[in-house]
C-alpha atoms as a PDB file:
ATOM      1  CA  UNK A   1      37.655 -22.602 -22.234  1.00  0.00           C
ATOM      2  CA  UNK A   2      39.303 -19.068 -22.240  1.00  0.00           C
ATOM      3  CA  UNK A   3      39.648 -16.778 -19.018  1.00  0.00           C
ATOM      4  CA  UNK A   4      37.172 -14.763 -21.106  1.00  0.00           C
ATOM      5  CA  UNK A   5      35.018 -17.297 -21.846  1.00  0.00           C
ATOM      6  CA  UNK A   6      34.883 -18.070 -18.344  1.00  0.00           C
ATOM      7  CA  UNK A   7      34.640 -15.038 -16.661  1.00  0.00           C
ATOM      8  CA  UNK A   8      31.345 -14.403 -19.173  1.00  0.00           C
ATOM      9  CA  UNK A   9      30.124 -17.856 -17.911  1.00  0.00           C
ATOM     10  CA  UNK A  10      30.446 -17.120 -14.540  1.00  0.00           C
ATOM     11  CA  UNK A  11      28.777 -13.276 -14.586  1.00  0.00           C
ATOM     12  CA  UNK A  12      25.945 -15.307 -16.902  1.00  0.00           C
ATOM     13  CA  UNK A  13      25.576 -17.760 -13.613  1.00  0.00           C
ATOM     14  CA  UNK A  14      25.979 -14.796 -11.287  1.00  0.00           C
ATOM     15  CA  UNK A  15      23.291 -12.825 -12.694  1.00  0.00           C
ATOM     16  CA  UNK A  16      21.065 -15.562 -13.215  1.00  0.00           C
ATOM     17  CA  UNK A  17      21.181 -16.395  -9.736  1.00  0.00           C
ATOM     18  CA  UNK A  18      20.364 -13.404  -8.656  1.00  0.00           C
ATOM     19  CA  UNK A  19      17.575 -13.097 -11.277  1.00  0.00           C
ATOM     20  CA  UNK A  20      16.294 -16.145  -9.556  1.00  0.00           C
ATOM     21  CA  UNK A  21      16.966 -15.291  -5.973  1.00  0.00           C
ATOM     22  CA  UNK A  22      14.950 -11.005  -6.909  1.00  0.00           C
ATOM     23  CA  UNK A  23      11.934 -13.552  -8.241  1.00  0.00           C
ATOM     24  CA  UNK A  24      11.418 -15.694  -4.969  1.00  0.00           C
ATOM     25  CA  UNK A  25      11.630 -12.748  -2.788  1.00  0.00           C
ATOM     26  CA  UNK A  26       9.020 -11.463  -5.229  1.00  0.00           C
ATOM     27  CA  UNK A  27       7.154 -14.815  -4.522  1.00  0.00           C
ATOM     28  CA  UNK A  28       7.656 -14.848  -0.988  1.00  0.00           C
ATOM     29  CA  UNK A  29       6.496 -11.292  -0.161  1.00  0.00           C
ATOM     30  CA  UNK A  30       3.138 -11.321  -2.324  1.00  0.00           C
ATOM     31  CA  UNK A  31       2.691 -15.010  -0.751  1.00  0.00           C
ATOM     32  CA  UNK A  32       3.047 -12.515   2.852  1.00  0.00           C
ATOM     33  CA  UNK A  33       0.446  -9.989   0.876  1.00  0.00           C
ATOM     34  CA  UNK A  34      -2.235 -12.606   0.416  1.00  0.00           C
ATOM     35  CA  UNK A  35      -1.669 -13.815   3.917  1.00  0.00           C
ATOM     36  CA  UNK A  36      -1.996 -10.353   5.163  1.00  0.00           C
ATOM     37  CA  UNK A  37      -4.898  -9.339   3.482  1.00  0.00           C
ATOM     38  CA  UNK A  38      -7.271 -12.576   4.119  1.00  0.00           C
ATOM     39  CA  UNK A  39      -7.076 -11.536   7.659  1.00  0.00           C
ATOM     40  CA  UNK A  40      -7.220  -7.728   7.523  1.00  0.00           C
ATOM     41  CA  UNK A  41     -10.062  -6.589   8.867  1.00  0.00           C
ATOM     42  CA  UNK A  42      -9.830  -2.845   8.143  1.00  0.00           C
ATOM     43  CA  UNK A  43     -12.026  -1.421   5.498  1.00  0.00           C
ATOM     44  CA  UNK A  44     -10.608   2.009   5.413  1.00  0.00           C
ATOM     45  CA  UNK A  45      -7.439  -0.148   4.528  1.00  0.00           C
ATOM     46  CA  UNK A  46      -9.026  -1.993   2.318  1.00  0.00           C
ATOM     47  CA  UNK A  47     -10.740   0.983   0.336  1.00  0.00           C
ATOM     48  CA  UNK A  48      -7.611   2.802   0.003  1.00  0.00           C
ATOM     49  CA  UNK A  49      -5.834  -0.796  -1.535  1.00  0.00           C
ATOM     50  CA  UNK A  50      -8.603  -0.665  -3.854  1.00  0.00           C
ATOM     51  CA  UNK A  51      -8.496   2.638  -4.885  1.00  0.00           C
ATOM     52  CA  UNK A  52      -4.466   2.134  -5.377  1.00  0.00           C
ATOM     53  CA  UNK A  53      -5.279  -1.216  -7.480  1.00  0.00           C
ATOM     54  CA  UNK A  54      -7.471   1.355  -9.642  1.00  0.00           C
ATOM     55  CA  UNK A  55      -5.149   3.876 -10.532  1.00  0.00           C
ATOM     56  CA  UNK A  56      -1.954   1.020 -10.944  1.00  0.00           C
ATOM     57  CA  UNK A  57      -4.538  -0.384 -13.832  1.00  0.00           C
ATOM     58  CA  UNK A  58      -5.377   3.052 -15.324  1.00  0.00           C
ATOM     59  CA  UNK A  59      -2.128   3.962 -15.821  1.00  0.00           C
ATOM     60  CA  UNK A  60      -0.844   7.717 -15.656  1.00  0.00           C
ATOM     61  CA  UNK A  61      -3.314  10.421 -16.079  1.00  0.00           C
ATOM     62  CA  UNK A  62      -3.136  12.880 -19.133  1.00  0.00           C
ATOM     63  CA  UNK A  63      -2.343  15.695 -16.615  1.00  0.00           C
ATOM     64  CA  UNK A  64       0.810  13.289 -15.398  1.00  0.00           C
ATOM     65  CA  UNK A  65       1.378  12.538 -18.833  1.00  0.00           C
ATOM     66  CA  UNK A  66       1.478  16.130 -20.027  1.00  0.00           C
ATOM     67  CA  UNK A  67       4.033  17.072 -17.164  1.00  0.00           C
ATOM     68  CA  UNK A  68       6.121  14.367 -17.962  1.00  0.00           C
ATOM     69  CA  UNK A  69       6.609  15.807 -21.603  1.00  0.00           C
ATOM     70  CA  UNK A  70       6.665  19.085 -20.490  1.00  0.00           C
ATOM     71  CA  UNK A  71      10.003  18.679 -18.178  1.00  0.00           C
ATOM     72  CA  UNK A  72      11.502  16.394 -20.640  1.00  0.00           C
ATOM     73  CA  UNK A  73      11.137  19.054 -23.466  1.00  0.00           C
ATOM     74  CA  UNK A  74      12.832  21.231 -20.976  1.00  0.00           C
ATOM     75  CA  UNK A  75      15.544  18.661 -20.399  1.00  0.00           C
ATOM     76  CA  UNK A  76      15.996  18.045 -24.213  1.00  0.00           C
ATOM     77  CA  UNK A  77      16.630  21.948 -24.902  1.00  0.00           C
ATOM     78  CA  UNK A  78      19.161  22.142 -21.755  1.00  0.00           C
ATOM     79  CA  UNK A  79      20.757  18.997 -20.902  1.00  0.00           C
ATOM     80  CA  UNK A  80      22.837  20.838 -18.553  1.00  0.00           C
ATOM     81  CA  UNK A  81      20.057  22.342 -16.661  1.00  0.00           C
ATOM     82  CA  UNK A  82      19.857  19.768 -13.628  1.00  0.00           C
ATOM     83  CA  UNK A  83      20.414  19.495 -10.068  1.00  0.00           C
ATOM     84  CA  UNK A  84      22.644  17.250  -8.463  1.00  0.00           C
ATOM     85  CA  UNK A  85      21.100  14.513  -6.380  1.00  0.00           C
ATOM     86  CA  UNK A  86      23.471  15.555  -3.676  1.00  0.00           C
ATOM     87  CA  UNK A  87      22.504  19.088  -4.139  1.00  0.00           C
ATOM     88  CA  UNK A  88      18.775  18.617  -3.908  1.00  0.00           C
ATOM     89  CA  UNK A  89      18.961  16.262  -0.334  1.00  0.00           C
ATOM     90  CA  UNK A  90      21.384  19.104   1.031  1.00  0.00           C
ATOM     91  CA  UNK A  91      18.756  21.204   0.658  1.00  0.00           C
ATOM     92  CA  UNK A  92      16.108  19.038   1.465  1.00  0.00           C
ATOM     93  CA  UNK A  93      17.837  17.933   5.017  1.00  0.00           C
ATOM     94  CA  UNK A  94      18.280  21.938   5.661  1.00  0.00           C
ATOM     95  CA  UNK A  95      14.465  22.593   5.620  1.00  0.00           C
ATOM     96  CA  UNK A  96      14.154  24.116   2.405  1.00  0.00           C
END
């Protein structure tokens, strides 16, 4: 085996452990979920999980959808028209 045929092998074996590892944390914490919620006892909490399940299944909204569209049209014209992450938490931390 090459050095590059090893090196891919063992990124390949990184990532899939990793990729395995991201799925049982997935696991664990909806395992956690389920737990939690058989012995909530909250409906207000419960209502607003329900109402959060509804729009998750519905998707975005035309309004969202239109916005979305809207700023990447505006993105597409100017490319160069954008803020810097950096920029915009500066700002953000100094109370607008």
């Amino acid at each position: 085996m090459s050095l590059f045929q090893g090196r891919i092998s063992y990124q390949f074996s990184f990532l899939y452990q990793n990729a395995k590892t991201d799925f049982l944390n997935i696991q664990a914490s909806k395992i956690e979920l389920i737990h939690w919620l058989t012995e909530l006892q909250d409906q207000k909490i419960i209502e607003q999980l329900q109402v959060f399940r509804a729009q998750q299944e519905k998707g975005l909204s035309d309004a969202h959808k239109a916005l979305l569209n809207e700023r990447l049209a505006i993105y597409k014209n100017d490319p160069t028209n954008v803020l810097d992450w950096k920029d915009v938490m500066e700002e953000i931390g100094n109370g607008l």
